[in-house]
C-alpha atoms as a PDB file:
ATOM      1  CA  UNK A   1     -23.582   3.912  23.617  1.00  0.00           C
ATOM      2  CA  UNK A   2     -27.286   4.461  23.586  1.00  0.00           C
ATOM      3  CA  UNK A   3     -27.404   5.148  20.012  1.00  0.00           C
ATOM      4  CA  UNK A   4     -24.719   2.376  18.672  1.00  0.00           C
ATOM      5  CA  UNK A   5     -25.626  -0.285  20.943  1.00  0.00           C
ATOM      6  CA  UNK A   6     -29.185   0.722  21.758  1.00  0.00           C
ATOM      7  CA  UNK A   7     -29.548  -0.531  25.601  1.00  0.00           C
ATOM      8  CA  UNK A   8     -31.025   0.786  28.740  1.00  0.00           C
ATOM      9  CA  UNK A   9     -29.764   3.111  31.590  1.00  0.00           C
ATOM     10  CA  UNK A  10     -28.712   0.104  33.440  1.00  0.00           C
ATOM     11  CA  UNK A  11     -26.354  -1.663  31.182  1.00  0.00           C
ATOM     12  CA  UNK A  12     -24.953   1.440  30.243  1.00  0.00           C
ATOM     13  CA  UNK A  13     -24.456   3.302  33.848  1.00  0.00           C
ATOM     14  CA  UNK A  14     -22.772  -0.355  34.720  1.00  0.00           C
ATOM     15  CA  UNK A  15     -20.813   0.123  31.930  1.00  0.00           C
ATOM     16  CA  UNK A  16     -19.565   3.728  32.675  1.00  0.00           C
ATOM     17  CA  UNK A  17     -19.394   3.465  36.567  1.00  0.00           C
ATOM     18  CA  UNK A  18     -22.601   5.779  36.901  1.00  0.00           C
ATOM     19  CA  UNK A  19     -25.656   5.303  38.518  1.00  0.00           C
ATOM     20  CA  UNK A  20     -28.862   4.021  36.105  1.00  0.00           C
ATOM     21  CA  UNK A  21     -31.056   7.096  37.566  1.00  0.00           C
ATOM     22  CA  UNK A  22     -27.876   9.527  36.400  1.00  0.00           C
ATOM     23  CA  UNK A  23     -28.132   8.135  32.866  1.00  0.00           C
ATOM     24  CA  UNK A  24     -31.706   8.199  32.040  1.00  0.00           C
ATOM     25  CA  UNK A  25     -31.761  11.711  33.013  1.00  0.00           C
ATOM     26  CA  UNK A  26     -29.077  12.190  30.607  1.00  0.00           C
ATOM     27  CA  UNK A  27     -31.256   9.880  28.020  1.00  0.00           C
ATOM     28  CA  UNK A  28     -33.839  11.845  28.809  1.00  0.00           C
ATOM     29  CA  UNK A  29     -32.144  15.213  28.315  1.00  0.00           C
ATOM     30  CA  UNK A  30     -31.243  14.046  24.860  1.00  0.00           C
ATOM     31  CA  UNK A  31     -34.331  13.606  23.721  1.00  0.00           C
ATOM     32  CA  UNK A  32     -33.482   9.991  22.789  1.00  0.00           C
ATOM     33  CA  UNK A  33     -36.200   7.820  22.250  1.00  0.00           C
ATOM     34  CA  UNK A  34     -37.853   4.790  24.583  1.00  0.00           C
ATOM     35  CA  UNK A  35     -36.122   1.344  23.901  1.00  0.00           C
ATOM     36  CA  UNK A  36     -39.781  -0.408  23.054  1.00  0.00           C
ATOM     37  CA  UNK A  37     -40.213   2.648  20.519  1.00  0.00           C
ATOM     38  CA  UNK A  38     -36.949   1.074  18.205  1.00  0.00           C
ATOM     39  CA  UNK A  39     -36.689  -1.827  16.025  1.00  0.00           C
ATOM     40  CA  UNK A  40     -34.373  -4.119  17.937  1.00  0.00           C
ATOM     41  CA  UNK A  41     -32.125  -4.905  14.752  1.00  0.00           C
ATOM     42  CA  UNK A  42     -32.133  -1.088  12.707  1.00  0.00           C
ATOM     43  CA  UNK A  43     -33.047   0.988  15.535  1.00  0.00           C
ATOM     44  CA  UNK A  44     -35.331   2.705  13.420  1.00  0.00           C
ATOM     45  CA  UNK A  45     -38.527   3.913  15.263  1.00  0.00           C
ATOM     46  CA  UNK A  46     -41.595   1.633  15.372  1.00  0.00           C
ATOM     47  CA  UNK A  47     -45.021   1.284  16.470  1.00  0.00           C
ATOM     48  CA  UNK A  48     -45.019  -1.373  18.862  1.00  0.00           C
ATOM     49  CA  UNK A  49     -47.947  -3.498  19.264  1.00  0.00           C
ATOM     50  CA  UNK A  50     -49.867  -3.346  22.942  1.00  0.00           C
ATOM     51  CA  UNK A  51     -48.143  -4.527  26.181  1.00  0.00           C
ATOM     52  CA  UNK A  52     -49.306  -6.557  28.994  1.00  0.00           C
ATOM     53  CA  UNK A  53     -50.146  -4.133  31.901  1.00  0.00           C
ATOM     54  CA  UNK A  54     -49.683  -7.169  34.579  1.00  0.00           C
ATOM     55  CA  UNK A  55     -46.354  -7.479  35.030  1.00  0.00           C
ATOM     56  CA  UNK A  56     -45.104 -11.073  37.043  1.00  0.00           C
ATOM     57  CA  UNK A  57     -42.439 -12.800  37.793  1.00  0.00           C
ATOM     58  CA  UNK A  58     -42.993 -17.140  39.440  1.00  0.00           C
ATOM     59  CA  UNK A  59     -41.576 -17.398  42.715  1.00  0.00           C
ATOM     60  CA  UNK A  60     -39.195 -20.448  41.913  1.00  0.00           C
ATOM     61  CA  UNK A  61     -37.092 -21.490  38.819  1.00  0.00           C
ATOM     62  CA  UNK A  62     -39.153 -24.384  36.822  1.00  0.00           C
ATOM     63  CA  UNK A  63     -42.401 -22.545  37.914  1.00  0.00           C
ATOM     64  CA  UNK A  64     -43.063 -21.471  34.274  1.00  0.00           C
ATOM     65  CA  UNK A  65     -41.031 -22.031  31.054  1.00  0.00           C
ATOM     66  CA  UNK A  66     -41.626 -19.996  27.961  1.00  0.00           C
ATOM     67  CA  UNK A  67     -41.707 -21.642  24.792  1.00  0.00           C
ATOM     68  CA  UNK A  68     -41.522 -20.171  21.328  1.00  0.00           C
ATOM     69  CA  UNK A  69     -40.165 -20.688  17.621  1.00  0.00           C
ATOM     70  CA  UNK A  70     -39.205 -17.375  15.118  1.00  0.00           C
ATOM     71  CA  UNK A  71     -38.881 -17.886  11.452  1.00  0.00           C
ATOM     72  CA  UNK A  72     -34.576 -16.725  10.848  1.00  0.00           C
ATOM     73  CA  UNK A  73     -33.488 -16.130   6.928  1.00  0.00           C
ATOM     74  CA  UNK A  74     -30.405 -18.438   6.087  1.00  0.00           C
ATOM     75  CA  UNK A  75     -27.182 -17.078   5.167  1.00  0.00           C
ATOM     76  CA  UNK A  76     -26.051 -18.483   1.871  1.00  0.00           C
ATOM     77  CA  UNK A  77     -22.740 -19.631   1.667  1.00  0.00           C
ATOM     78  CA  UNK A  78     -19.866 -16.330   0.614  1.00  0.00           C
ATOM     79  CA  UNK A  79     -22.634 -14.124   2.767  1.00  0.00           C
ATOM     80  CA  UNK A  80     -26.053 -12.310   2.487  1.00  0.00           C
ATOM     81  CA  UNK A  81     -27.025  -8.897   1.537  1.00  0.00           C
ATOM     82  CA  UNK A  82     -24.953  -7.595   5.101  1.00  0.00           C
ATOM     83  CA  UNK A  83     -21.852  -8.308   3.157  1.00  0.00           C
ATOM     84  CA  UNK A  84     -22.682  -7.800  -0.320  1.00  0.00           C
ATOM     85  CA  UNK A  85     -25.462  -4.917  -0.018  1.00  0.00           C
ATOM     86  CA  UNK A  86     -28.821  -4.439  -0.837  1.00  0.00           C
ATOM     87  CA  UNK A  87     -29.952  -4.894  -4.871  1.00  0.00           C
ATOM     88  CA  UNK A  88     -29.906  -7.826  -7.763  1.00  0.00           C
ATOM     89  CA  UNK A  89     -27.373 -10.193  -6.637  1.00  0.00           C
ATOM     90  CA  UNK A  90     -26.591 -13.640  -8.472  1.00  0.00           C
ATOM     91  CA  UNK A  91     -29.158 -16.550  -8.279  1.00  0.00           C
ATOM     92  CA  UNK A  92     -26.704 -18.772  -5.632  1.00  0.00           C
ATOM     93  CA  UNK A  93     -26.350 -15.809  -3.791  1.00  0.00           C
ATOM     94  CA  UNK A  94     -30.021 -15.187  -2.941  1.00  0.00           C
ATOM     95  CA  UNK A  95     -32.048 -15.829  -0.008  1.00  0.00           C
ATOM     96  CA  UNK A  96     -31.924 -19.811   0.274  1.00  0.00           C
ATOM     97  CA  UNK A  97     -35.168 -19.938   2.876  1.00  0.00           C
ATOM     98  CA  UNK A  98     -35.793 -20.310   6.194  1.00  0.00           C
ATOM     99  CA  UNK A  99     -34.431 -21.793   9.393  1.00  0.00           C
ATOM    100  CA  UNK A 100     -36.181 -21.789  12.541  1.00  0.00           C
ATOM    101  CA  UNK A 101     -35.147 -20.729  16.600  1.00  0.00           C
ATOM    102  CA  UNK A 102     -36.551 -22.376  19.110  1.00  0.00           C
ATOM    103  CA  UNK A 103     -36.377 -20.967  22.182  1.00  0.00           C
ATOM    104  CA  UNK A 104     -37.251 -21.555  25.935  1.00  0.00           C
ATOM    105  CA  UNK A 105     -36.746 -19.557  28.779  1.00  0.00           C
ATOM    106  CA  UNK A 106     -37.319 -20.396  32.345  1.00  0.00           C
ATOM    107  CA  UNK A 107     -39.843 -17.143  33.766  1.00  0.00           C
ATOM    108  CA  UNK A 108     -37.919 -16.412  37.884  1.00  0.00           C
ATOM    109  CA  UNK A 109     -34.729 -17.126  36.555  1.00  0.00           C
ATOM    110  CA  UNK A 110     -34.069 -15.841  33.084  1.00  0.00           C
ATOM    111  CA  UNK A 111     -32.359 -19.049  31.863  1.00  0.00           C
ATOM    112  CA  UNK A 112     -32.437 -19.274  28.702  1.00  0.00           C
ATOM    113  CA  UNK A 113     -31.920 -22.282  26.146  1.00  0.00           C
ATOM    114  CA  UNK A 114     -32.304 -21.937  21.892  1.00  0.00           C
ATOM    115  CA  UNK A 115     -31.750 -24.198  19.034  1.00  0.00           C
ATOM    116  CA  UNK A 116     -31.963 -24.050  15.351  1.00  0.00           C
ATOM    117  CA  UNK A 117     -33.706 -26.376  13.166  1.00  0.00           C
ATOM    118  CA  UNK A 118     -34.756 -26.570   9.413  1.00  0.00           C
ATOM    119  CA  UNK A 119     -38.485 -26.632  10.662  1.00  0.00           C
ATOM    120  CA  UNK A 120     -40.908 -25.978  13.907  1.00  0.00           C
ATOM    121  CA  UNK A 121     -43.426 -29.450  13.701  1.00  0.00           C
ATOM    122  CA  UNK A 122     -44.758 -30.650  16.777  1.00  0.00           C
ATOM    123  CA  UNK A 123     -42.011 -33.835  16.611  1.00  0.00           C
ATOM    124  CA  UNK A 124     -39.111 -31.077  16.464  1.00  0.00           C
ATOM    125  CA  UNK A 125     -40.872 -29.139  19.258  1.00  0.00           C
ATOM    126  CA  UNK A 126     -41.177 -32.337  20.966  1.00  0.00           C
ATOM    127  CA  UNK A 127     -37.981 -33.188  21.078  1.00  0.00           C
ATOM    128  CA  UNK A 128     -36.649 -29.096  21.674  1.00  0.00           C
ATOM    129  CA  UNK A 129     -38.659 -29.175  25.002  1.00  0.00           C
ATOM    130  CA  UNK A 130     -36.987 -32.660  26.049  1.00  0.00           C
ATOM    131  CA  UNK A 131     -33.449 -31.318  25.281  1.00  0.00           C
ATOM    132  CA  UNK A 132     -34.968 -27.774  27.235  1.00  0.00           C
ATOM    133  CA  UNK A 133     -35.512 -29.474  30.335  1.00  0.00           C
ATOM    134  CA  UNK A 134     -32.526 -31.718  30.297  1.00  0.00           C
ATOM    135  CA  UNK A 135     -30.450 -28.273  30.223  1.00  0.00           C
ATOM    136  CA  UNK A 136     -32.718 -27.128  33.005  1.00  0.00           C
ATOM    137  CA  UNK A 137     -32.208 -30.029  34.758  1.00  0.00           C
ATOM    138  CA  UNK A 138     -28.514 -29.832  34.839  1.00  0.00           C
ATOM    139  CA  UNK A 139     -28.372 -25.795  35.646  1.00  0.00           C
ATOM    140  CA  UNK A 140     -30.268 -27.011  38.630  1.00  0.00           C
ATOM    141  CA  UNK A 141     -33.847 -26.734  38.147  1.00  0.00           C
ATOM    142  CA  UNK A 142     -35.251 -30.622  38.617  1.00  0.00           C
ATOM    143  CA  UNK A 143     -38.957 -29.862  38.314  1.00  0.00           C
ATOM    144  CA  UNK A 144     -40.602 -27.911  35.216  1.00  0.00           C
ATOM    145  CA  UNK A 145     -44.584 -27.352  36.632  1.00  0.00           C
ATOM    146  CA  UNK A 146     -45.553 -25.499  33.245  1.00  0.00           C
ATOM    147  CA  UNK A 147     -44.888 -24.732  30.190  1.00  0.00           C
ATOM    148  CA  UNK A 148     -46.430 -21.674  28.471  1.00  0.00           C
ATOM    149  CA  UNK A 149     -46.748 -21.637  24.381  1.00  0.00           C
ATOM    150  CA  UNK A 150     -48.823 -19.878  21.780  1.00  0.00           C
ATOM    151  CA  UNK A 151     -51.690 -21.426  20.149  1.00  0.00           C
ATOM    152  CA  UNK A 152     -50.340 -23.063  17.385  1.00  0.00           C
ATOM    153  CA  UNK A 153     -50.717 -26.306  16.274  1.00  0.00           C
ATOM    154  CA  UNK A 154     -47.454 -27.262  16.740  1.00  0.00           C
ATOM    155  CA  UNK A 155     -47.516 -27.019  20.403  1.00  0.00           C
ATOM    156  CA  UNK A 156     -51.053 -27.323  20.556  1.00  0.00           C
ATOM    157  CA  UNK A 157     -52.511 -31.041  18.543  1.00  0.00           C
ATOM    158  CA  UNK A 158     -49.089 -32.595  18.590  1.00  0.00           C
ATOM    159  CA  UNK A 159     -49.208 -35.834  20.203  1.00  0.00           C
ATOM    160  CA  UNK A 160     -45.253 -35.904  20.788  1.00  0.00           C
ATOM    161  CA  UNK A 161     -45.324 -32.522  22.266  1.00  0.00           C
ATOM    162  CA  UNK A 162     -48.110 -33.586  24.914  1.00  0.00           C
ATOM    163  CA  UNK A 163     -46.298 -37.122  25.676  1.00  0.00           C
ATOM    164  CA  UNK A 164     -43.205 -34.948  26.465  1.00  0.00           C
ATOM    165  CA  UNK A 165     -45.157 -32.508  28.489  1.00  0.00           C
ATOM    166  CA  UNK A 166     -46.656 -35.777  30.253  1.00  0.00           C
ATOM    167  CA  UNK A 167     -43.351 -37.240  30.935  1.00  0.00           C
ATOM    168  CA  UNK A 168     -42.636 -34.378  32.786  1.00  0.00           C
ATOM    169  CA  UNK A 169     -45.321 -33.760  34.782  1.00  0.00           C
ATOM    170  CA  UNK A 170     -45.843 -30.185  33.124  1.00  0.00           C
ATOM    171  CA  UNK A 171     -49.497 -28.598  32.824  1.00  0.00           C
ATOM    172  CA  UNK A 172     -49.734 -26.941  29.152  1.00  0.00           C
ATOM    173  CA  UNK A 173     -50.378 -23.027  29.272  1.00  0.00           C
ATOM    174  CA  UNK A 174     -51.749 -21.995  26.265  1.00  0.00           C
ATOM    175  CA  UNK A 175     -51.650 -17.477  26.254  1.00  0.00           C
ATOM    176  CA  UNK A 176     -55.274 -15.761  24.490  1.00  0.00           C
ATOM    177  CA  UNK A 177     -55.293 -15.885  20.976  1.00  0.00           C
ATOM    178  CA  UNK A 178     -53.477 -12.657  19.303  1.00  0.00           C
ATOM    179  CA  UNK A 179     -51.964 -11.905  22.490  1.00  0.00           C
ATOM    180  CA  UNK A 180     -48.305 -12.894  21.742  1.00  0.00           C
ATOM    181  CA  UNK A 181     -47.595 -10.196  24.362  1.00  0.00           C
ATOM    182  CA  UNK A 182     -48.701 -13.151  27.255  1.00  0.00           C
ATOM    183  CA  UNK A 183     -45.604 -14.778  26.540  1.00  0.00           C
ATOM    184  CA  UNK A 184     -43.187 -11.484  26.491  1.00  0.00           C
ATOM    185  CA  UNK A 185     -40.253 -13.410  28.348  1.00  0.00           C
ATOM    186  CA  UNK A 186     -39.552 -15.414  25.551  1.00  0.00           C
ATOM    187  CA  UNK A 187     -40.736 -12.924  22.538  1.00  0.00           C
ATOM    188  CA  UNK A 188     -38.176 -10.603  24.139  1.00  0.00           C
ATOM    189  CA  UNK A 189     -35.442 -13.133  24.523  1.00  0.00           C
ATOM    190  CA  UNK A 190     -35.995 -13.579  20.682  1.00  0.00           C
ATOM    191  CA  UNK A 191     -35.586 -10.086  20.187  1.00  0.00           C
ATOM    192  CA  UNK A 192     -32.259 -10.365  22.182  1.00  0.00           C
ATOM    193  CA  UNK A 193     -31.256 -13.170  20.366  1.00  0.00           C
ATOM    194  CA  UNK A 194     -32.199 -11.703  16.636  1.00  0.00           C
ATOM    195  CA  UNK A 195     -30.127  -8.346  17.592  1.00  0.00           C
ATOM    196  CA  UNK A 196     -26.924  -9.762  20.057  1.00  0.00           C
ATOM    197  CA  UNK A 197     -26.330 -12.843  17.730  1.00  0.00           C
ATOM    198  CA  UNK A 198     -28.452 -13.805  14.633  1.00  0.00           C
ATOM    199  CA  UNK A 199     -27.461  -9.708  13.510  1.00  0.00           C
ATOM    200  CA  UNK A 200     -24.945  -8.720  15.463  1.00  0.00           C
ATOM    201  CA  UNK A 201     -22.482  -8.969  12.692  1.00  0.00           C
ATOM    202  CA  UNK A 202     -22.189 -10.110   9.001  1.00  0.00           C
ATOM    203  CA  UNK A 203     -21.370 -13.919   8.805  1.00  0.00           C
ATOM    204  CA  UNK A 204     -20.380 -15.252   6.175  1.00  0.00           C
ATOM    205  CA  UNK A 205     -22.539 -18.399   5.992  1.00  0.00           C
ATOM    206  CA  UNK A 206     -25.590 -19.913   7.766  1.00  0.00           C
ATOM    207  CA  UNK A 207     -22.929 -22.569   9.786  1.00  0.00           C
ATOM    208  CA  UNK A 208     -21.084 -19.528  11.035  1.00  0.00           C
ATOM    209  CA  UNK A 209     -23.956 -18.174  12.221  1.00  0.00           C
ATOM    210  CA  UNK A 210     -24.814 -21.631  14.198  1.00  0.00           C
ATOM    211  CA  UNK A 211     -21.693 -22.121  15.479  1.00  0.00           C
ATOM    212  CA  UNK A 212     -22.281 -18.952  17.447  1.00  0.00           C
ATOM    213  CA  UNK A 213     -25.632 -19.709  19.130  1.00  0.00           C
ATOM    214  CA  UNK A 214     -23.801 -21.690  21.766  1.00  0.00           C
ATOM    215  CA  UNK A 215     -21.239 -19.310  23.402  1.00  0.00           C
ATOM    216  CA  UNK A 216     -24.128 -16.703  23.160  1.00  0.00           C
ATOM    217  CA  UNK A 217     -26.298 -18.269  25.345  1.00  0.00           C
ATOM    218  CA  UNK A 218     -23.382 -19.202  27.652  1.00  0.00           C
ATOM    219  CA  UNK A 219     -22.474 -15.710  28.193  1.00  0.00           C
ATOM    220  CA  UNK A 220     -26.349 -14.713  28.236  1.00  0.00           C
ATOM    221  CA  UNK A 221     -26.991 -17.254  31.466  1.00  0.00           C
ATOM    222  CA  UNK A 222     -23.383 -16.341  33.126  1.00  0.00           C
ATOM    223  CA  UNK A 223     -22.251 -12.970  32.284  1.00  0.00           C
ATOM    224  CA  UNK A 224     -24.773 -10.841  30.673  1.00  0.00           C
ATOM    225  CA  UNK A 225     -26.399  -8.384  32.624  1.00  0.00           C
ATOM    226  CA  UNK A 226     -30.279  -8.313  33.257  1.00  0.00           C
ATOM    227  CA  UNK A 227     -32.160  -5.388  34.439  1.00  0.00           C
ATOM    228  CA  UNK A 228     -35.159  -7.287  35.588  1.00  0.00           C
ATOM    229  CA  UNK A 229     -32.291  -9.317  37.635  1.00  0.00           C
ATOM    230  CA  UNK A 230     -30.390  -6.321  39.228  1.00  0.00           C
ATOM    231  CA  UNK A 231     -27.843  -5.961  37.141  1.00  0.00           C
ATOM    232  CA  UNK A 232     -27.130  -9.767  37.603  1.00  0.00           C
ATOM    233  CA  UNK A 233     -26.939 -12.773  35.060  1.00  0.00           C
ATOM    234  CA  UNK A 234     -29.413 -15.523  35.059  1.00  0.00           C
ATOM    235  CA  UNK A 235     -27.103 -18.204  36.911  1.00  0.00           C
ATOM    236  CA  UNK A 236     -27.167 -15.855  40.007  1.00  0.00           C
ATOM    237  CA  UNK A 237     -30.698 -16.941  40.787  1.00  0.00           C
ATOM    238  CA  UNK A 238     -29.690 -20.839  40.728  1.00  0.00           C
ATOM    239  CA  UNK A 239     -26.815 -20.626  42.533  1.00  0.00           C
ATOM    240  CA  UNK A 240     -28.507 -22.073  45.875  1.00  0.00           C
ATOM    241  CA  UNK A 241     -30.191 -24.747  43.740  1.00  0.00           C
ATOM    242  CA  UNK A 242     -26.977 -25.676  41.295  1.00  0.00           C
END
């Protein structure tokens, strides 16, 4: 399970009825590498950039969204190299660009939100963040105080994207330069997404792909288990508020 489906001694002792502390001694035994020493999607070992060493987690949902966007290769239409290997393939069945996943994730709860658009300008993030806190809004959580993003100009000059933030009431929290690491809740929620959906399994065409964004992130906020959560799913920290 380790190996195949590459996740931690929590998910996996729920899985098997054992206790987490009982499997990573058995990890450990093994000899199996550390999670943050894999690439996500091959599990091929890495060298993973540097971490944060202050760990923190906001004291109320709406405290402190995450905001980010991640370039994602379309799927041309009959499938991509997944299906059809690696090597010279014909011209309409080469790579035909790029979409992009936007992504938001709320920092005490874990509830996540994603969409995919042909392009990450400050009007599309704009208008992302509005449908963000709408979601928010109706999962319980009334009142976003901040919104953290990366320094690009996207998030950063766009006039749309501040008159959203104003609308809300939300301060703009912009992480250091190069540090990408500030804003790990939503960097690893991309890394969840990119291995538990965008390559969890050939498709065979970019809509396919799409279609399944939705009921991922349903079963991410209700039924997937977090570690940082206890084992529980995201909705299990709104349940007083909902």
């Amino acid at each position: 399970m380790r190996t195949e489906h590459r996740r931690g001694a929590g998910w996996i002792g729920a899985e098997l009825g054992l206790a987490p502390s009982t499997v990573g001694r058995v990890i450990a035994r093994a000899g199996l590498p550390r999670l943050s020493e894999l690439d996500a999607l091959t599990g091929a070992p890495v060298r993973r950039g540097p971490a944060s060493r202050v760990r923190y987690e906001r004291e109320r949902p709406g405290e402190l969204v995450h905001l980010d966007t991640k370039k994602l290769g379309r799927i041309p239409d009959g499938g991509g190299w997944r299906v059809h290997g690696r090597g010279s393939r014909p011209g309409h069945l080469r790579g035909p660009g790029y979409d992009y996943l936007h992504a938001a994730i709320d920092d005490h709860s874990r509830l996540a939100y994603a969409e995919i658009h042909p392009d990450e300008r400050g009007e599309t993030c704009a208008g992302f963040l509005a449908r963000a806190a709408a979601f928010f809004g109706a999962a319980g959580i009334t009142r976003i105080e901040r919104v953290m993003t990366d320094n690009a100009m996207n998030y950063r000059y766009s006039g749309a994207f501040a008159e959203v933030l104003a609308g809300l009431g939300a301060r703009h929290v912009l992480i250091r330069p190069h540090c990408p690491w500030t804003n790990g809740k939503v960097e690893r929620l991309n890394r969840t997404l990119l291995r538990e959906w965008a390559y969890a399994r050939p498709y065979g065409s970019n809509a396919e792909r799409s279609a399944c964004l939705a009921s991922f992130l349903e079963q991410y906020n209700t039924r997937r288990r977090h570690s940082s959560l206890g084992g529980l799913p995201p909705i299990s920290r709104l349940s007083t508020t909902c």
